[in-house]
Protein backbone atom coordinates (compact mmCIF):
# COMPACT_ATOMS: atom_id res chain seq x y z
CA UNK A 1 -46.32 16.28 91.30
CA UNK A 2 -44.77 15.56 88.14
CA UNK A 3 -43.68 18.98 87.75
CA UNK A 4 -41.58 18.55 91.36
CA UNK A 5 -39.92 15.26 89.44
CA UNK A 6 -38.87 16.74 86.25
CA UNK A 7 -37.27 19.83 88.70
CA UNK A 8 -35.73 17.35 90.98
CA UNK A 9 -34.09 15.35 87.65
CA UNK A 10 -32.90 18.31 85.94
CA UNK A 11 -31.32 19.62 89.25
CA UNK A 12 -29.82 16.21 90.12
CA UNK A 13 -28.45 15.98 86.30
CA UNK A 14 -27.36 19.51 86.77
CA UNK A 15 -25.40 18.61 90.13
CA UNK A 16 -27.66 21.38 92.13
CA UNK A 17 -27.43 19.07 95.28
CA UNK A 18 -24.33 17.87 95.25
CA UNK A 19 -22.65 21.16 95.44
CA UNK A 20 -25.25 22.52 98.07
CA UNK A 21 -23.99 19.76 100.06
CA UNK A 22 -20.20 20.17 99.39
CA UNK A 23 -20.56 23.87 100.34
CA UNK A 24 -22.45 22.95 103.72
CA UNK A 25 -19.67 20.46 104.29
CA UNK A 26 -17.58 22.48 104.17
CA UNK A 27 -17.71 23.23 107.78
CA UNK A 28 -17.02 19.93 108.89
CA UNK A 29 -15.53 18.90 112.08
CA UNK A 30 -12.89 16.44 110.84
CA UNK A 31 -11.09 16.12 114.27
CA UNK A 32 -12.69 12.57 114.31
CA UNK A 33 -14.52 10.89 111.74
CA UNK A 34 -16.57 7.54 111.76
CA UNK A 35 -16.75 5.04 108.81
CA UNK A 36 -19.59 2.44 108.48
CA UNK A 37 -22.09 1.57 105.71
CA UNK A 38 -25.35 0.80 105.75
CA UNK A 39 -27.49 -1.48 103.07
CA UNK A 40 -30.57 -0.50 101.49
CA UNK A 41 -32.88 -2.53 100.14
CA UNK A 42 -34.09 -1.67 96.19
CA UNK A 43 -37.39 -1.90 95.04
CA UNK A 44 -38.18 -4.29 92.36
CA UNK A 45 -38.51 -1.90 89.63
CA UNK A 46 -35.52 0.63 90.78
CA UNK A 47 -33.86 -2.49 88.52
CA UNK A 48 -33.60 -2.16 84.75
CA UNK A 49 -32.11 1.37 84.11
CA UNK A 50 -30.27 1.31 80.78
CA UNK A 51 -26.77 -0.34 81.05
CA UNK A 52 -24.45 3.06 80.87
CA UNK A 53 -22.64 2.15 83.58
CA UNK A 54 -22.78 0.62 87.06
CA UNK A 55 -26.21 1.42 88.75
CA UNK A 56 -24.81 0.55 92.22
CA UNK A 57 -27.73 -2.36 92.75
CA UNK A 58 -26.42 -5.81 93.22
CA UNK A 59 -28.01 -9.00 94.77
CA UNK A 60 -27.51 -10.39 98.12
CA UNK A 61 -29.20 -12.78 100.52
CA UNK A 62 -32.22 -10.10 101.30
CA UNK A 63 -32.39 -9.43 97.19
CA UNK A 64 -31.73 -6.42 94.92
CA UNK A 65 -29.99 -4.24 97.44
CA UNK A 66 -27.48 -1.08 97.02
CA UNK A 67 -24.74 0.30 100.01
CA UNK A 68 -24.23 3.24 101.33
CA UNK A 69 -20.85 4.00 102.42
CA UNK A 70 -20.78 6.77 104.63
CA UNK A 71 -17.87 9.18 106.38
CA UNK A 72 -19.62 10.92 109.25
CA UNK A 73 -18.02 13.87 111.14
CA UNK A 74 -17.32 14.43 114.86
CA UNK A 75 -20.62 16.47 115.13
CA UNK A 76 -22.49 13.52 113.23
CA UNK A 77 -23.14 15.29 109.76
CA UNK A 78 -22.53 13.66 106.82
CA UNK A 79 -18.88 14.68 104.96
CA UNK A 80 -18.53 11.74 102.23
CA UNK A 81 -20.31 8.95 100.92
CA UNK A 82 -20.27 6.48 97.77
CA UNK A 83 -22.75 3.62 96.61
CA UNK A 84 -21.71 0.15 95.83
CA UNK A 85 -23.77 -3.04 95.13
CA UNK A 86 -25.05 -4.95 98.15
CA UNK A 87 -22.54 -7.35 98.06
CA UNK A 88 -19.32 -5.15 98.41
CA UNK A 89 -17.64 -5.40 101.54
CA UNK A 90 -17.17 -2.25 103.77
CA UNK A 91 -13.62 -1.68 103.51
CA UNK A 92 -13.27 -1.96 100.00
CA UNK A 93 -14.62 2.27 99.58
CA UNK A 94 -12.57 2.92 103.06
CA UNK A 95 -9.47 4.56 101.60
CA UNK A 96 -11.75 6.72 99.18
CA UNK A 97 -13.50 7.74 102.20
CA UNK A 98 -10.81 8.90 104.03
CA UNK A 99 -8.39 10.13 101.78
CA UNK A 100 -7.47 13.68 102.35
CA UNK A 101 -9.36 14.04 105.28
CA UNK A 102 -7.45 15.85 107.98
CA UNK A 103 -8.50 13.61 110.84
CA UNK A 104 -7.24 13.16 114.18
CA UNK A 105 -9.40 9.52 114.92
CA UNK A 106 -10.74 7.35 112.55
CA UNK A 107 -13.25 5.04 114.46
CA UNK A 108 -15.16 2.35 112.49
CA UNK A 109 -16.51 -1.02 113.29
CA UNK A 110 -14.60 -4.86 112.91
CA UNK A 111 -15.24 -4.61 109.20
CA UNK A 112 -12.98 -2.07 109.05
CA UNK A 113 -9.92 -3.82 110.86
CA UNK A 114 -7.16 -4.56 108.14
CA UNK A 115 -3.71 -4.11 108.28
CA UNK A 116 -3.20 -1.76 105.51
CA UNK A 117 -6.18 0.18 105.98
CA UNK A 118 -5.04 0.75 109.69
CA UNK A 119 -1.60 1.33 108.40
CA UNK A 120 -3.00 4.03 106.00
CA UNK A 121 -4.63 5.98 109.00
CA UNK A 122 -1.30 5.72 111.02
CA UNK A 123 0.62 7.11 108.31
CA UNK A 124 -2.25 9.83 107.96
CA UNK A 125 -1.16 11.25 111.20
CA UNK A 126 -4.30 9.94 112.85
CA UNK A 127 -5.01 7.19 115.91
CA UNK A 128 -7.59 3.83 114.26
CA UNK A 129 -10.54 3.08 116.73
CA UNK A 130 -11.14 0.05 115.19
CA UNK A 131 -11.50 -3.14 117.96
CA UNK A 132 -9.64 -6.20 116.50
CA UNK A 133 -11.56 -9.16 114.91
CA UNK A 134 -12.26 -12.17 116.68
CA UNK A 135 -9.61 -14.20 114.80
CA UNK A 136 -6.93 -11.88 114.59
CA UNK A 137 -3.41 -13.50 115.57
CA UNK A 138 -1.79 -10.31 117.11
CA UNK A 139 -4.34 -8.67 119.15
CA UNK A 140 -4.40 -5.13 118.80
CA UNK A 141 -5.26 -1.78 121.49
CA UNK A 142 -8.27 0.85 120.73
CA UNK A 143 -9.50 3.30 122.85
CA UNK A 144 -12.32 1.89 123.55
CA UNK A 145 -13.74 5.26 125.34
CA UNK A 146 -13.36 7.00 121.94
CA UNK A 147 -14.90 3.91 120.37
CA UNK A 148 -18.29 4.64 122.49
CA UNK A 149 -18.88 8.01 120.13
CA UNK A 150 -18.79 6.02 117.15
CA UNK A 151 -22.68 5.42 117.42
CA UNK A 152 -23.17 9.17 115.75
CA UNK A 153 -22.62 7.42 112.45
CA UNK A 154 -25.84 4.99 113.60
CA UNK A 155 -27.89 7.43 114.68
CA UNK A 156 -27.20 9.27 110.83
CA UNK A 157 -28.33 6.18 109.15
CA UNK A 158 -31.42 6.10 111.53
CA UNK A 159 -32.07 9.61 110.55
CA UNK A 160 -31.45 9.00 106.89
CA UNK A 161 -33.50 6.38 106.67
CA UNK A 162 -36.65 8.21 108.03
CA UNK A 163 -37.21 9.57 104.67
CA UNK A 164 -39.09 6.75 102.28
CA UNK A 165 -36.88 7.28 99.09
CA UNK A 166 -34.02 6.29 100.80
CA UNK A 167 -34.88 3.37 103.56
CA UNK A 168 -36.26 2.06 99.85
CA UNK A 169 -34.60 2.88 96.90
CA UNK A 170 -37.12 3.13 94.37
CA UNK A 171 -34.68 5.32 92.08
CA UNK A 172 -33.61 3.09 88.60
CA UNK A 173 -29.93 5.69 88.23
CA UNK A 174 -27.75 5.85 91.04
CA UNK A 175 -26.90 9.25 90.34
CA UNK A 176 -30.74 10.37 91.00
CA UNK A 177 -30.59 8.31 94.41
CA UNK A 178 -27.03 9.96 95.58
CA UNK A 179 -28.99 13.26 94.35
CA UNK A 180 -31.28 12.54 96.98
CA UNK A 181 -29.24 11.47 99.64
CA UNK A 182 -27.46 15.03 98.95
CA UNK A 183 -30.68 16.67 99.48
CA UNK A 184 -31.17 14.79 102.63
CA UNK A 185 -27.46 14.99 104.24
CA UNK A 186 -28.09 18.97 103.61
CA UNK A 187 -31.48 19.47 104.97
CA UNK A 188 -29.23 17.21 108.43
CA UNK A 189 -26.87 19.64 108.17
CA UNK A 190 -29.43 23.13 108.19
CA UNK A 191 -31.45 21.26 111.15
C-alpha cells in the first residue's frame, strides 16, 4: 500500500496524470459545453500542508471545504477544471474555464448569469444558456430546451464523487487532489 502512494506522488509531482488526461481530452466535443462547480468537503487533517502557496481549502458554513470548478463537454466528459476555496463564488473561474474553447453553447446555472460573463460568450461566437436571476431588472431569453441537457455536468459530479478520495478530500496539497481528479476524469473518459 505504501508502495502504490509513493508511485501515485511521484507521478502526480511528475504531471503523469495530467497529461494522460489532456491527451484523452483531446477529443472533446466542444459544440456545447456546461459550467457548474461542485463543493467538497475536506477532511480535518487534509488542513495543515506547508504554506507554499494556496492549498485551495477555505472555510464555509459546512467547514474546511475546497471547489471544484468544472467545464464538461457535450458528451459529458470532463475538458477543464480548477480548485478554489469553498467560499469562492462560481463565476469568478468562469472565463478561465471557457477561454479558448471553441463552443457553440455555453449552458450553466443562475450563478453564472452576469453581464460580462454573458457578454464574453456572445463575443466568443457562442449562444449563453444561462436562465436570468430572480432579481434581474431586464429579463433575459434562454433556450430553455438546450438548458434541459445541462444536467450531464450533474450526473459528472455524481460520478466523480463515487470515488472516496474525492467526495472527501483527505489530500493536504491541492496539486495531489487535482492529480487525482485527473486520474478519475480519465478512467470517465476510457469507460
Amino acid at each position: 500500500m505504501e508502495q502504490r502512494d509513493k508511485r501515485f506522488s511521484r507521478w502526480s509531482n511528475a504531471g503523469v496524470w495530467h497529461r494522460v488526461f489532456a491527451e484523452l481530452a483531446q477529443d472533446a466535443d466542444f459544440e456545447e459545453v456546461f459550467l457548474d462547480s461542485t463543493i467538497v468537503r475536506a477532511h480535518q487533517h487534509a488542513a495543515g500542508a506547508p504554506k507554499n502557496g494556496s492549498q485551495a481549502i477555505g472555510r464555509s458554513r459546512g467547514g474546511l471545504t475546497t471547489k471544484i470548478h468544472a467545464l464538461v463537454e457535450g458528451l459529458g466528459n470532463l475538458a477543464r477544471w480548477q480548485l478554489t476555496a469553498g467560499q469562492v463564488h462560481d463565476i469568478t473561474q468562469a472565463h478561465d474555464l471557457i477561454e479558448g474553447v471553441p463552443a457553440q453553447t455555453v449552458a450553466a446555472d443562475k450563478a453564472y448569469d452576469a453581464d460580462a460573463f454573458i457578454q464574453t460568450i456572445v463575443q466568443a461566437g457562442a449562444e449563453a444558456v444561462i436562465p436570468p436571476r430572480g432579481n434581474r431588472r431586464q429579463t433575459r431569453d434562454y433556450d430553455q430546451h438546450k438548458y434541459k441537457h445541462r444536467n450531464l455536468i450533474e450526473r459528472f459530479f455524481c460520478r466523480l464523487k463515487e470515488f472516496r478520495r474525492i467526495a472527501t478530500r483527505y489530500d493536504k496539497l491541492a496539486s495531489r487532489f487535482s492529480a487525482f481528479i485527473a486520474l478519475v476524469a480519465s478512467f470517465v473518459w476510457l469507460t
